[in-house]
PDB file of N, CA and C in Angstrom:
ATOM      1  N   UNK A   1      46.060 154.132 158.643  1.00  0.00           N
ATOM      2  CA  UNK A   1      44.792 153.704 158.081  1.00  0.00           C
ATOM      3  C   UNK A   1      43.860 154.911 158.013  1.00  0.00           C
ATOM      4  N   UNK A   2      43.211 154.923 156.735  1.00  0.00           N
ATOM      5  CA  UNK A   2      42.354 156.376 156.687  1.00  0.00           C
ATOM      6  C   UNK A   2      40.669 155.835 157.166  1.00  0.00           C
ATOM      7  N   UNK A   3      39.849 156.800 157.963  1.00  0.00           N
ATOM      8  CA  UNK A   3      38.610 156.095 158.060  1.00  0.00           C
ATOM      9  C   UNK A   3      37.946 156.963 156.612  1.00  0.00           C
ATOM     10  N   UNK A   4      37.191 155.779 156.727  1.00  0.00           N
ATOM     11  CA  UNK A   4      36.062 156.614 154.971  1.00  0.00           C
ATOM     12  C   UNK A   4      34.872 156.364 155.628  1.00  0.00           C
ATOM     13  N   UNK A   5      34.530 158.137 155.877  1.00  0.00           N
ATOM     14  CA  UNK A   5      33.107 158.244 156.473  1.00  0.00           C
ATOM     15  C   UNK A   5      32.169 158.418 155.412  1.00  0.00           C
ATOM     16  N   UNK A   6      30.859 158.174 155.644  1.00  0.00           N
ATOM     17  CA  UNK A   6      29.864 158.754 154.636  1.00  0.00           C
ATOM     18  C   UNK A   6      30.474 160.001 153.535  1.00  0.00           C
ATOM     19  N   UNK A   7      30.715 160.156 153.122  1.00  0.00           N
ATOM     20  CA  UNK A   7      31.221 160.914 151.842  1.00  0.00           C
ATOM     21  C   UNK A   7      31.024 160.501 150.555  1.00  0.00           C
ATOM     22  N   UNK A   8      30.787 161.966 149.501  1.00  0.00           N
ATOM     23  CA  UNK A   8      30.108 160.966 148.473  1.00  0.00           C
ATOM     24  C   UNK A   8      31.556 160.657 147.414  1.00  0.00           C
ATOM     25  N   UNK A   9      32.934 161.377 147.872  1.00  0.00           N
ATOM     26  CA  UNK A   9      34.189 160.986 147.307  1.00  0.00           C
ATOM     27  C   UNK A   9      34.283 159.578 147.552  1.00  0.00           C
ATOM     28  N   UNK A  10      33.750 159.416 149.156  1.00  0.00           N
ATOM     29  CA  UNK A  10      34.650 157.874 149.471  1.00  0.00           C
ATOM     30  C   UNK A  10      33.393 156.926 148.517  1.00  0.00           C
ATOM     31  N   UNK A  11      32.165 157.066 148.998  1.00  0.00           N
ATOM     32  CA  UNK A  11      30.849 156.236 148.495  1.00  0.00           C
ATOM     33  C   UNK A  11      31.419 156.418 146.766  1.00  0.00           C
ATOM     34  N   UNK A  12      31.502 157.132 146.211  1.00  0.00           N
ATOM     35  CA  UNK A  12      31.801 156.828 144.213  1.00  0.00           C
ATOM     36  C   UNK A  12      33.406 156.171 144.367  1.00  0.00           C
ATOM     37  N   UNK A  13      34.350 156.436 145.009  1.00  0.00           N
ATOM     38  CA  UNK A  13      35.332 155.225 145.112  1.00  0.00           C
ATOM     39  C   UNK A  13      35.119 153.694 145.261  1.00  0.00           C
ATOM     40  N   UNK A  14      34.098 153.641 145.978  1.00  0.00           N
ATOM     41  CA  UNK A  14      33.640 152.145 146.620  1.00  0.00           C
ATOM     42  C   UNK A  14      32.733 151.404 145.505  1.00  0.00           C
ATOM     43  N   UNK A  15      31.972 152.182 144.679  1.00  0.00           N
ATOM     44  CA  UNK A  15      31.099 151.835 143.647  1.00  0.00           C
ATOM     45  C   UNK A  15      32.193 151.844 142.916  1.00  0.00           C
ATOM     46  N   UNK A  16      32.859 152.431 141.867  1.00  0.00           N
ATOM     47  CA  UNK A  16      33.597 152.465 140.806  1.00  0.00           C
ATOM     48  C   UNK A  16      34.584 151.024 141.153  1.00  0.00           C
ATOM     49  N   UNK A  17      34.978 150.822 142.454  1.00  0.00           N
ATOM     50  CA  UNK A  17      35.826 149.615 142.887  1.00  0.00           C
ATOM     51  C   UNK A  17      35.053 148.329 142.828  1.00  0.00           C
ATOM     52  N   UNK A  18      33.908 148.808 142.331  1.00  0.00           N
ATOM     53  CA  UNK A  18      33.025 147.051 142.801  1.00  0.00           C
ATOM     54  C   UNK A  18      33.231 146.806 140.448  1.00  0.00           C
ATOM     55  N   UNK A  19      33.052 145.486 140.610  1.00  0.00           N
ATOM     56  CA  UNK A  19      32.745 145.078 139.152  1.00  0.00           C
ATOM     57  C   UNK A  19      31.599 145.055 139.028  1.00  0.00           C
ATOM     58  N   UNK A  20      31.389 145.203 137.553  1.00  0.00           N
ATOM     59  CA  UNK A  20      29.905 145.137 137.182  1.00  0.00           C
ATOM     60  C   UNK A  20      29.543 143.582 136.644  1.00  0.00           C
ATOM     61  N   UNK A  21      28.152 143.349 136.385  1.00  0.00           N
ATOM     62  CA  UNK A  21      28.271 142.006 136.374  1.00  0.00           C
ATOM     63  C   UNK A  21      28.452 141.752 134.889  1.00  0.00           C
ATOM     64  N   UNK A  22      28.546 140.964 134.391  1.00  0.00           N
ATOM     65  CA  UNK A  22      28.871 140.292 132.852  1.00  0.00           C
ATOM     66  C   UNK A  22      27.829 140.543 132.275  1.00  0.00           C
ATOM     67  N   UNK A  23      27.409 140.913 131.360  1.00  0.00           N
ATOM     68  CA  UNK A  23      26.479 140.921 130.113  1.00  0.00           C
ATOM     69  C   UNK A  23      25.927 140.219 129.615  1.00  0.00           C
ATOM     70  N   UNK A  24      25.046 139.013 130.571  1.00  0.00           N
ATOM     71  CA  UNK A  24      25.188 137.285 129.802  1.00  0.00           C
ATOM     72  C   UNK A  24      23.914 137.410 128.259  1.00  0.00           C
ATOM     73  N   UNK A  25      24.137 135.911 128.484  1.00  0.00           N
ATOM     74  CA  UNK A  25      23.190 135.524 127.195  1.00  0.00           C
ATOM     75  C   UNK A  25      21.651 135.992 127.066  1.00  0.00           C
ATOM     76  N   UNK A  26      21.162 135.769 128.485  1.00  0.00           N
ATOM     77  CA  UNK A  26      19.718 135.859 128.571  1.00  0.00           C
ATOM     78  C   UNK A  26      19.201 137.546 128.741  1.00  0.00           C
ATOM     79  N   UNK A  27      20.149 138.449 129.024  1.00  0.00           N
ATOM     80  CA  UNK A  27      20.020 139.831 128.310  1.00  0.00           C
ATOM     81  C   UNK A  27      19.663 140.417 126.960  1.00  0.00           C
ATOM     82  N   UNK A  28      20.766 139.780 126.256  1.00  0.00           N
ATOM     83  CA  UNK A  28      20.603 140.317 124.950  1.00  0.00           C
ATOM     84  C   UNK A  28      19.203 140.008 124.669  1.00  0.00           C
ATOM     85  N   UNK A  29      18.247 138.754 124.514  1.00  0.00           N
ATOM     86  CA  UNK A  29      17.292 138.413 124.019  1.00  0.00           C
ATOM     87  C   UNK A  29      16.041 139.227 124.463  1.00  0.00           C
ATOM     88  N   UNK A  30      16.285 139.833 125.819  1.00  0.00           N
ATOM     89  CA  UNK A  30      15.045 140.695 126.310  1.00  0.00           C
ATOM     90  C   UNK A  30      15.347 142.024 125.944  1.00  0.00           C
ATOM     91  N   UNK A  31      16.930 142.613 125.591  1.00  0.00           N
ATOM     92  CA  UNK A  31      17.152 143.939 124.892  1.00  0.00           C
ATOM     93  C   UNK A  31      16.228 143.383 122.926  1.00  0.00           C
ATOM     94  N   UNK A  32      16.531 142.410 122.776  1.00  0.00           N
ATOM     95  CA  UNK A  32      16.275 142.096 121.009  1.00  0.00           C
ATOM     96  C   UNK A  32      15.008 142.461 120.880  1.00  0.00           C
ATOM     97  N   UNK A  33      14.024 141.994 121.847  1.00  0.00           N
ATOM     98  CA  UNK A  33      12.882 142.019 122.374  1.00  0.00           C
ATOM     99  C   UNK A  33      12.520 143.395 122.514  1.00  0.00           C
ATOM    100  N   UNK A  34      12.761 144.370 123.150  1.00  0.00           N
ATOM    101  CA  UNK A  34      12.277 146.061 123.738  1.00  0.00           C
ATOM    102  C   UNK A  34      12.808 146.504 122.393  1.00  0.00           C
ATOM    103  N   UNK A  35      13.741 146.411 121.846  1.00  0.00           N
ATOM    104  CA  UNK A  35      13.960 147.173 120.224  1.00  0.00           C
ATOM    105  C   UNK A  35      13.128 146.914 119.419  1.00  0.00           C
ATOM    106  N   UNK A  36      12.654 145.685 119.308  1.00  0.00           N
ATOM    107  CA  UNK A  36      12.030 145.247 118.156  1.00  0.00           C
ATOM    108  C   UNK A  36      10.686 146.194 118.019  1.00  0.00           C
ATOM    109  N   UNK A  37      10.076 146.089 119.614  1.00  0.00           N
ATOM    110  CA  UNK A  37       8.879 146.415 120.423  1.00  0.00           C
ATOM    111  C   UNK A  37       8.720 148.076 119.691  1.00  0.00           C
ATOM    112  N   UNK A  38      10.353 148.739 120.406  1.00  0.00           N
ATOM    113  CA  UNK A  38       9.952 150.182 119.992  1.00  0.00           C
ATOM    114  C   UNK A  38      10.099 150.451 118.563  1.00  0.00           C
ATOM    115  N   UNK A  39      10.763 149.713 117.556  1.00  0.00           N
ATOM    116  CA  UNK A  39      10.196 149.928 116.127  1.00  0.00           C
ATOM    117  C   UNK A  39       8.977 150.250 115.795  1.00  0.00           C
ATOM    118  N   UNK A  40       8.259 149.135 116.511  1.00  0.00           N
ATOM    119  CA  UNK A  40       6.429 148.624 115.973  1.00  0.00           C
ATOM    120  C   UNK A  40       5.951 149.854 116.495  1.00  0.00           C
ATOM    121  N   UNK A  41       5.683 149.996 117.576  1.00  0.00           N
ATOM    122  CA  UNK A  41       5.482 151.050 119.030  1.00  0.00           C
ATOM    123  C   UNK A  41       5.672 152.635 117.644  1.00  0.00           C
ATOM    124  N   UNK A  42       6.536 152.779 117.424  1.00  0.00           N
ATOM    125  CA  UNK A  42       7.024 153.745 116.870  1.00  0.00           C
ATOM    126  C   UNK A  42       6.690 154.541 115.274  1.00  0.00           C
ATOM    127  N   UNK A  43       6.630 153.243 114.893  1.00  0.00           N
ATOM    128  CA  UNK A  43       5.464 153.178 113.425  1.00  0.00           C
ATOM    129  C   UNK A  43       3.859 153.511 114.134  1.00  0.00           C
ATOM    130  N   UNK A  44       3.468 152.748 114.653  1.00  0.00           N
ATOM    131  CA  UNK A  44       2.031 153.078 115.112  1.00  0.00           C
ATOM    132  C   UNK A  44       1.938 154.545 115.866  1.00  0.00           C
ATOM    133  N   UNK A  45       3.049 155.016 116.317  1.00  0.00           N
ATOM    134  CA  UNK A  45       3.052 156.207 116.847  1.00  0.00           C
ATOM    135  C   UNK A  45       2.657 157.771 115.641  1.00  0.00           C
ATOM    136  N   UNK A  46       3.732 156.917 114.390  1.00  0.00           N
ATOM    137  CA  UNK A  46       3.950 158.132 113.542  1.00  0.00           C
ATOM    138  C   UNK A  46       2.929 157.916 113.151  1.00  0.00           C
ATOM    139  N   UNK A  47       2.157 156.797 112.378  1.00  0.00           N
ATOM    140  CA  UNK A  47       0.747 156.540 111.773  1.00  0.00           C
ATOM    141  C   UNK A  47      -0.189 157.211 112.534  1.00  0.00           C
ATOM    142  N   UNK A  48      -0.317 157.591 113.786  1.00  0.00           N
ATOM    143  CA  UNK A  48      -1.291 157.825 114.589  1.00  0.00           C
ATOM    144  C   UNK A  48      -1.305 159.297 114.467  1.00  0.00           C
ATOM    145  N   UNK A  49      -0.093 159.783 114.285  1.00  0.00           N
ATOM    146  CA  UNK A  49       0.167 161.518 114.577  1.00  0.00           C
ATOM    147  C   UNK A  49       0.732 162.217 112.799  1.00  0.00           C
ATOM    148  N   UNK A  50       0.607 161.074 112.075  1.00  0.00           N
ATOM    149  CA  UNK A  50       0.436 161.817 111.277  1.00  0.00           C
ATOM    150  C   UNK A  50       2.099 161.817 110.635  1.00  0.00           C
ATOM    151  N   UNK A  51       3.057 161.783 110.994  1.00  0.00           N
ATOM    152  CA  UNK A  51       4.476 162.471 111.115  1.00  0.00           C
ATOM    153  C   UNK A  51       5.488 161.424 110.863  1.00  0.00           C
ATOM    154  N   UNK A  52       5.458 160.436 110.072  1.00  0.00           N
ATOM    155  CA  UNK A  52       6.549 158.842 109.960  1.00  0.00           C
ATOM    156  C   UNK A  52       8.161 159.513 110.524  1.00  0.00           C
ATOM    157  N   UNK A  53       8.572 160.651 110.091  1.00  0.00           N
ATOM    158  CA  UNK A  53       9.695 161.471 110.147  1.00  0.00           C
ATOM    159  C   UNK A  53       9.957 161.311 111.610  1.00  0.00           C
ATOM    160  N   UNK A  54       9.321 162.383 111.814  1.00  0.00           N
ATOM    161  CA  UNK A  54       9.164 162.423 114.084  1.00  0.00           C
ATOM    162  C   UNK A  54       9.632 161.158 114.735  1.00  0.00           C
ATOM    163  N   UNK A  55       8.862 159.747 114.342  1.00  0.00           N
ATOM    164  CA  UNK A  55       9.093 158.673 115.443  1.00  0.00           C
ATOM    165  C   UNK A  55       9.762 157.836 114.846  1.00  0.00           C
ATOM    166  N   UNK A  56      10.633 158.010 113.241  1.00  0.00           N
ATOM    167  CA  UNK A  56      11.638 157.056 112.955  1.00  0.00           C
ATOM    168  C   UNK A  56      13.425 157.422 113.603  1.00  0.00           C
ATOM    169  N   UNK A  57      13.240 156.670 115.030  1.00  0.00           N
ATOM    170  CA  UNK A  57      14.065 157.016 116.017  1.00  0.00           C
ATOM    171  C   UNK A  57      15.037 155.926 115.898  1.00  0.00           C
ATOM    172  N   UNK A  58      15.744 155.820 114.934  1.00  0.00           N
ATOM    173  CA  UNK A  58      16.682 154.572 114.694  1.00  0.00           C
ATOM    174  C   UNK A  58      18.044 155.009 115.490  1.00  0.00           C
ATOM    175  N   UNK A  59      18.706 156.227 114.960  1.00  0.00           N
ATOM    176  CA  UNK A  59      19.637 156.200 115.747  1.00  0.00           C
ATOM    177  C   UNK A  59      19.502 156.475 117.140  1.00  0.00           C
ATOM    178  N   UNK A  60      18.692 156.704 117.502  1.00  0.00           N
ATOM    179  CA  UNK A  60      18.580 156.791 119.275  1.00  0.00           C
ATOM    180  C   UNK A  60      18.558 155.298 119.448  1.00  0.00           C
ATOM    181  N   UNK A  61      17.908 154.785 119.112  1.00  0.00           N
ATOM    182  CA  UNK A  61      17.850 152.902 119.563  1.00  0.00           C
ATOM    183  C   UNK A  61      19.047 152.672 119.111  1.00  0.00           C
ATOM    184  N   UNK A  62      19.816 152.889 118.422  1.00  0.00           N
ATOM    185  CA  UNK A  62      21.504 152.360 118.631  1.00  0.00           C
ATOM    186  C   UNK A  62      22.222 153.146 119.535  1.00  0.00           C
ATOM    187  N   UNK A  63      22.304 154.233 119.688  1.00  0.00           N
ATOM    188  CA  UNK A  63      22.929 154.740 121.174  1.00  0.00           C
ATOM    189  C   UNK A  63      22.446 154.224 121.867  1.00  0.00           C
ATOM    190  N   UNK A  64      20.934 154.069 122.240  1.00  0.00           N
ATOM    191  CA  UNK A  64      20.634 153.408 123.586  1.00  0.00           C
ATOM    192  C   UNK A  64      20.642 152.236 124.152  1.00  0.00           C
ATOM    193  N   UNK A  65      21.720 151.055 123.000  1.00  0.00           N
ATOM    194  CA  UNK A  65      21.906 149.907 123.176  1.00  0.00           C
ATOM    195  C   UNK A  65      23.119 149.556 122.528  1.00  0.00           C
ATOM    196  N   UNK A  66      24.016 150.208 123.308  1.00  0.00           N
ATOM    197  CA  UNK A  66      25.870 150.093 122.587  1.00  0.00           C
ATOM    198  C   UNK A  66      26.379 148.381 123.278  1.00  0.00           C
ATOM    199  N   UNK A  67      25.459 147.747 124.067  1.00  0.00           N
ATOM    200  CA  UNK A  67      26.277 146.371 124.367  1.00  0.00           C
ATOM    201  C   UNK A  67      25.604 145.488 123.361  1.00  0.00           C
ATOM    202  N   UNK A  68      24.690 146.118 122.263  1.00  0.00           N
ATOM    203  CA  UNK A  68      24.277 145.025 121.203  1.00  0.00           C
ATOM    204  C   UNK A  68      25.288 145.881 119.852  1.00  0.00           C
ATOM    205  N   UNK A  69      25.451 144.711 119.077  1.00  0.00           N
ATOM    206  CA  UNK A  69      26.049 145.332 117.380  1.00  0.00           C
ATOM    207  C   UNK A  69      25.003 145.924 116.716  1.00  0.00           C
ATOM    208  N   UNK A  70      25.286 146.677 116.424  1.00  0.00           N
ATOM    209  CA  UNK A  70      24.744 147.826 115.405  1.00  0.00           C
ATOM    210  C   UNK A  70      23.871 147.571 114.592  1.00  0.00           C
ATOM    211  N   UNK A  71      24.392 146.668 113.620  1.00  0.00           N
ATOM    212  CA  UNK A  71      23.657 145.765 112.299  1.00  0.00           C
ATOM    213  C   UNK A  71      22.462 145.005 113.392  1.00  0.00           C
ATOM    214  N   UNK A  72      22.196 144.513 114.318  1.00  0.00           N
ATOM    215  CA  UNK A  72      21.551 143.809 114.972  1.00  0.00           C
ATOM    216  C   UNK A  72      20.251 144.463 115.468  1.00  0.00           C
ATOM    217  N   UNK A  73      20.822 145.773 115.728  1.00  0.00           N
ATOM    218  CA  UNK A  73      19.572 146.836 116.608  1.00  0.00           C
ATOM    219  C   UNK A  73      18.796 147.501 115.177  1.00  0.00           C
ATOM    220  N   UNK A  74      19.266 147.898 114.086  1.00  0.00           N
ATOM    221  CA  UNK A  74      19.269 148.590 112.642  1.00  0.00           C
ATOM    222  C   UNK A  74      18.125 147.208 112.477  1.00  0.00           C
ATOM    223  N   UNK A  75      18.312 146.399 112.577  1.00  0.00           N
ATOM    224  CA  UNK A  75      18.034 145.048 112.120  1.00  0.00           C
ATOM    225  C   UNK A  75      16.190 144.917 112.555  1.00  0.00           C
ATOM    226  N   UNK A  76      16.355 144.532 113.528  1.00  0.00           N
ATOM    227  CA  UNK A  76      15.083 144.413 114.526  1.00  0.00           C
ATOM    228  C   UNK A  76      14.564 145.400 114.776  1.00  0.00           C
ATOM    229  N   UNK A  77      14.741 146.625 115.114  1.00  0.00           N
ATOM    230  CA  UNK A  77      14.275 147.844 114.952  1.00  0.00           C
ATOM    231  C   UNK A  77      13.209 147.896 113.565  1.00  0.00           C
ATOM    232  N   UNK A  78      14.234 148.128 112.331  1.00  0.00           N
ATOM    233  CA  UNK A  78      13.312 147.933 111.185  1.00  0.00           C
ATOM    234  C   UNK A  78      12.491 147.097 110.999  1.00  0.00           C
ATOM    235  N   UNK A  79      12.634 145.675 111.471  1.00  0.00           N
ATOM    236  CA  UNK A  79      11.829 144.724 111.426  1.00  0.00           C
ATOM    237  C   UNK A  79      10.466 144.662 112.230  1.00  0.00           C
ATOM    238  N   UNK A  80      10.432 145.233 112.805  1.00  0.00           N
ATOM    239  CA  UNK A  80       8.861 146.186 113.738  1.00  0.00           C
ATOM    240  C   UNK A  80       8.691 147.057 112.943  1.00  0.00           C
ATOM    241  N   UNK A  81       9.647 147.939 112.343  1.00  0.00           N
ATOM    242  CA  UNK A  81       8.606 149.208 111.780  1.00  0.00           C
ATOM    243  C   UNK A  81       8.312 148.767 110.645  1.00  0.00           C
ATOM    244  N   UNK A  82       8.732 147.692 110.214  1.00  0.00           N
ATOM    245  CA  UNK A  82       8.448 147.123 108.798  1.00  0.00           C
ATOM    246  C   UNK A  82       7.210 146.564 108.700  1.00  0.00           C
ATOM    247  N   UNK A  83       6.783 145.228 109.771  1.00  0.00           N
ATOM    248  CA  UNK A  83       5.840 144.297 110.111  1.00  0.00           C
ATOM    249  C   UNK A  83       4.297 145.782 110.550  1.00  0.00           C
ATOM    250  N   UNK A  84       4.492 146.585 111.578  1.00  0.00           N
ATOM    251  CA  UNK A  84       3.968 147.238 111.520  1.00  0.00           C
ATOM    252  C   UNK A  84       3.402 147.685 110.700  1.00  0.00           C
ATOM    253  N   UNK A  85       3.905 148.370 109.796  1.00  0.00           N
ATOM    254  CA  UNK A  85       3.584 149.233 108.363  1.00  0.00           C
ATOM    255  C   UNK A  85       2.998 148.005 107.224  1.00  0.00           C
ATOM    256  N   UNK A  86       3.624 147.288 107.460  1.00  0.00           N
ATOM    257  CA  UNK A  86       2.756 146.327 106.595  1.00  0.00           C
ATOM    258  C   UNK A  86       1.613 145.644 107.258  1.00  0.00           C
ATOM    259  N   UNK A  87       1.238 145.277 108.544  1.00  0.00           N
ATOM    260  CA  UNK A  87      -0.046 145.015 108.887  1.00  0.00           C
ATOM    261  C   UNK A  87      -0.949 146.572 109.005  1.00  0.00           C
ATOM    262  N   UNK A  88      -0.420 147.790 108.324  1.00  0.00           N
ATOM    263  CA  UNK A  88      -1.403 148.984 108.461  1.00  0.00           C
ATOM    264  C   UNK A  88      -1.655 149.419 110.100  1.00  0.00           C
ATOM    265  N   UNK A  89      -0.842 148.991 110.603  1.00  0.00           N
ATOM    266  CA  UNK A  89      -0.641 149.564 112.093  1.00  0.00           C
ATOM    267  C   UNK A  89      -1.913 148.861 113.405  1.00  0.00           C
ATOM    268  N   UNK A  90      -1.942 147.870 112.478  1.00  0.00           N
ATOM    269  CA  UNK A  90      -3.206 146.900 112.992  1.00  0.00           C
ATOM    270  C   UNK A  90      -2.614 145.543 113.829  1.00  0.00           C
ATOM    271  N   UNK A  91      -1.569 145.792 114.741  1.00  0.00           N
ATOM    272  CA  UNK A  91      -0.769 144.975 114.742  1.00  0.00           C
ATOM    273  C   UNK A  91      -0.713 144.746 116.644  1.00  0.00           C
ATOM    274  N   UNK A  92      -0.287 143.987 117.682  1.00  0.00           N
ATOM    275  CA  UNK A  92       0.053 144.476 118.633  1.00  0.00           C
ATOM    276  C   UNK A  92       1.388 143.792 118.674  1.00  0.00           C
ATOM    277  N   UNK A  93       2.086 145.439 119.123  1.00  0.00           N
ATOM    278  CA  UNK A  93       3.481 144.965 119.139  1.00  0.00           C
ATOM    279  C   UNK A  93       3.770 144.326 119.895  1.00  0.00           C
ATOM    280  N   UNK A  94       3.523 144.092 120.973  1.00  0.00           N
ATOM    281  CA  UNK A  94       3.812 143.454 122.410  1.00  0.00           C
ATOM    282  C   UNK A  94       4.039 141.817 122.372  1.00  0.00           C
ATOM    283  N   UNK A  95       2.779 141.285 121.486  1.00  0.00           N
ATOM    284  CA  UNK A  95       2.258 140.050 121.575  1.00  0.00           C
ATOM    285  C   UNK A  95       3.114 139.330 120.066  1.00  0.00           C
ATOM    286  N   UNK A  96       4.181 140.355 119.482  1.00  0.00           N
ATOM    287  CA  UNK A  96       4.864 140.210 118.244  1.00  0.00           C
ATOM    288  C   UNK A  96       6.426 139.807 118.293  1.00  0.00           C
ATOM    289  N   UNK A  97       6.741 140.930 119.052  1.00  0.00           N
ATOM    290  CA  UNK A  97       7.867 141.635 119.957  1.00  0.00           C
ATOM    291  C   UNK A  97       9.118 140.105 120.024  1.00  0.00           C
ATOM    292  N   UNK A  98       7.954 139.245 121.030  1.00  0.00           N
ATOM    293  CA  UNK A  98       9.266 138.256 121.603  1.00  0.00           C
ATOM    294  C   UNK A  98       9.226 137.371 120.606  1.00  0.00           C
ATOM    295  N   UNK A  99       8.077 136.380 119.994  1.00  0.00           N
ATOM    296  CA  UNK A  99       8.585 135.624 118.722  1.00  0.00           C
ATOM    297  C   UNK A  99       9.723 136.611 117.852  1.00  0.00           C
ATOM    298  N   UNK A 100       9.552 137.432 117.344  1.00  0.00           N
ATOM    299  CA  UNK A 100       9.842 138.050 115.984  1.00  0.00           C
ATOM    300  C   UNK A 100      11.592 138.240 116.920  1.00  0.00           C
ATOM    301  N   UNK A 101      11.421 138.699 117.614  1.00  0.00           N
ATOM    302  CA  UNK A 101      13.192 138.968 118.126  1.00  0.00           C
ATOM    303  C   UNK A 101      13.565 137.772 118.439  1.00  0.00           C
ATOM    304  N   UNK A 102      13.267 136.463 118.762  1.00  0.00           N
ATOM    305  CA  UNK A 102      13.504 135.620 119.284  1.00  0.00           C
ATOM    306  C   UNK A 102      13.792 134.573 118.084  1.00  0.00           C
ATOM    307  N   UNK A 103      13.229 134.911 117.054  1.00  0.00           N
ATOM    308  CA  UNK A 103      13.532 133.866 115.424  1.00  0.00           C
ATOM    309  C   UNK A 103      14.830 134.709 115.304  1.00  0.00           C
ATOM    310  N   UNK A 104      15.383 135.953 114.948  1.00  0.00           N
ATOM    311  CA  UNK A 104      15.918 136.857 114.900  1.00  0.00           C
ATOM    312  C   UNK A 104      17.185 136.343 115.305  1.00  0.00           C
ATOM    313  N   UNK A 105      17.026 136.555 116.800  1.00  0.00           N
ATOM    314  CA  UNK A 105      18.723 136.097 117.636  1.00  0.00           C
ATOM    315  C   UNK A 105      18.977 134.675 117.530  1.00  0.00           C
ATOM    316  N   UNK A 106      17.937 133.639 117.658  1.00  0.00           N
ATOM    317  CA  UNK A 106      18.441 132.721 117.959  1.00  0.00           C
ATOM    318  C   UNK A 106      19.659 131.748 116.908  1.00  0.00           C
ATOM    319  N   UNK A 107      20.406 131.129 117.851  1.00  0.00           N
ATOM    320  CA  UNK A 107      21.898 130.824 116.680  1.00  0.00           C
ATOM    321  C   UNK A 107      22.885 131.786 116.621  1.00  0.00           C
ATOM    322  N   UNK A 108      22.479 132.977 116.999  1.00  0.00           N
ATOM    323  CA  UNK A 108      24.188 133.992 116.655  1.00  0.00           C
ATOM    324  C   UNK A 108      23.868 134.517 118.267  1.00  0.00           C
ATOM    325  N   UNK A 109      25.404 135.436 118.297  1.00  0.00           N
ATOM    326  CA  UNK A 109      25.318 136.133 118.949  1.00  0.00           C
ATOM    327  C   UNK A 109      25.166 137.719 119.111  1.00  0.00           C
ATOM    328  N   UNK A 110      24.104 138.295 119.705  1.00  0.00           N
ATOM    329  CA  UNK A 110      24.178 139.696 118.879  1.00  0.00           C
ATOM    330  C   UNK A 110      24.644 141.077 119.622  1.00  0.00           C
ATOM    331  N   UNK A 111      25.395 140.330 121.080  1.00  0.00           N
ATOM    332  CA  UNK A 111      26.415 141.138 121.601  1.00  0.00           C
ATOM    333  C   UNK A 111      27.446 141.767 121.160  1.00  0.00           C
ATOM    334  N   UNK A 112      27.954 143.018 121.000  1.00  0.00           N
ATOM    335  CA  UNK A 112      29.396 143.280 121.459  1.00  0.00           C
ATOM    336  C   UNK A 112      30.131 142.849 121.715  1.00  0.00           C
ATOM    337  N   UNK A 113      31.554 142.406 121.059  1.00  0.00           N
ATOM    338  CA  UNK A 113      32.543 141.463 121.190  1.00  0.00           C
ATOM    339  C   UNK A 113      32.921 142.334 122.198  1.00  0.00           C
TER     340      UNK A 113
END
């Protein structure tokens, strides 16, 4: 029998051995939610500084959310910078965010098979 003392070989064996938890339903809707958010967020950013180029950060919001589909994040993403730009940046994203993602997901699923 081997002892496994404090070590950070044995400690990343012991983590990598545990499962992670499932990806459920009530995730996706609060990720649909923070994308949508940083679209709006992101338009009002470029409007503010001048620069639409600089803060149209689409493909970073799909790397930074590979357990949602693609078409889904592309989706809601634009749909803040869209709503944004069309209320003239007069908008608060926050108070937008969860209806607007929440008409959005509801009925499909917009996980990663």
């Amino acid at each position: 029998m081997v002892l496994c003392l404090l070590s950070a070989a044995c400690l990343a064996n012991e983590v990598a051995d545990q499962p992670t938890a499932p990806y459920d339903k009530g995730e996706p809707a609060y990720d649909a939610e923070q994308i949508w958010l940083s679209g709006c967020s992101n338009f009002k950013s470029g409007m503010n500084e001048g620069d639409f180029a600089k803060w149209l950060r689409l493909e970073n919001q799909v790397k930074a959310m590979p357990q949602i589909r693609r078409t889904a994040v592309v989706r809601l993403y634009m749909d803040g910078w869209d709503t944004a730009r069309a209320m003239k940046g007069v908008i608060n994203c926050k108070d937008f965010a969860k209806g607007r993602a929440s008409d959005y997901a509801s009925g499909i699923d917009i996980r990663q098979p």
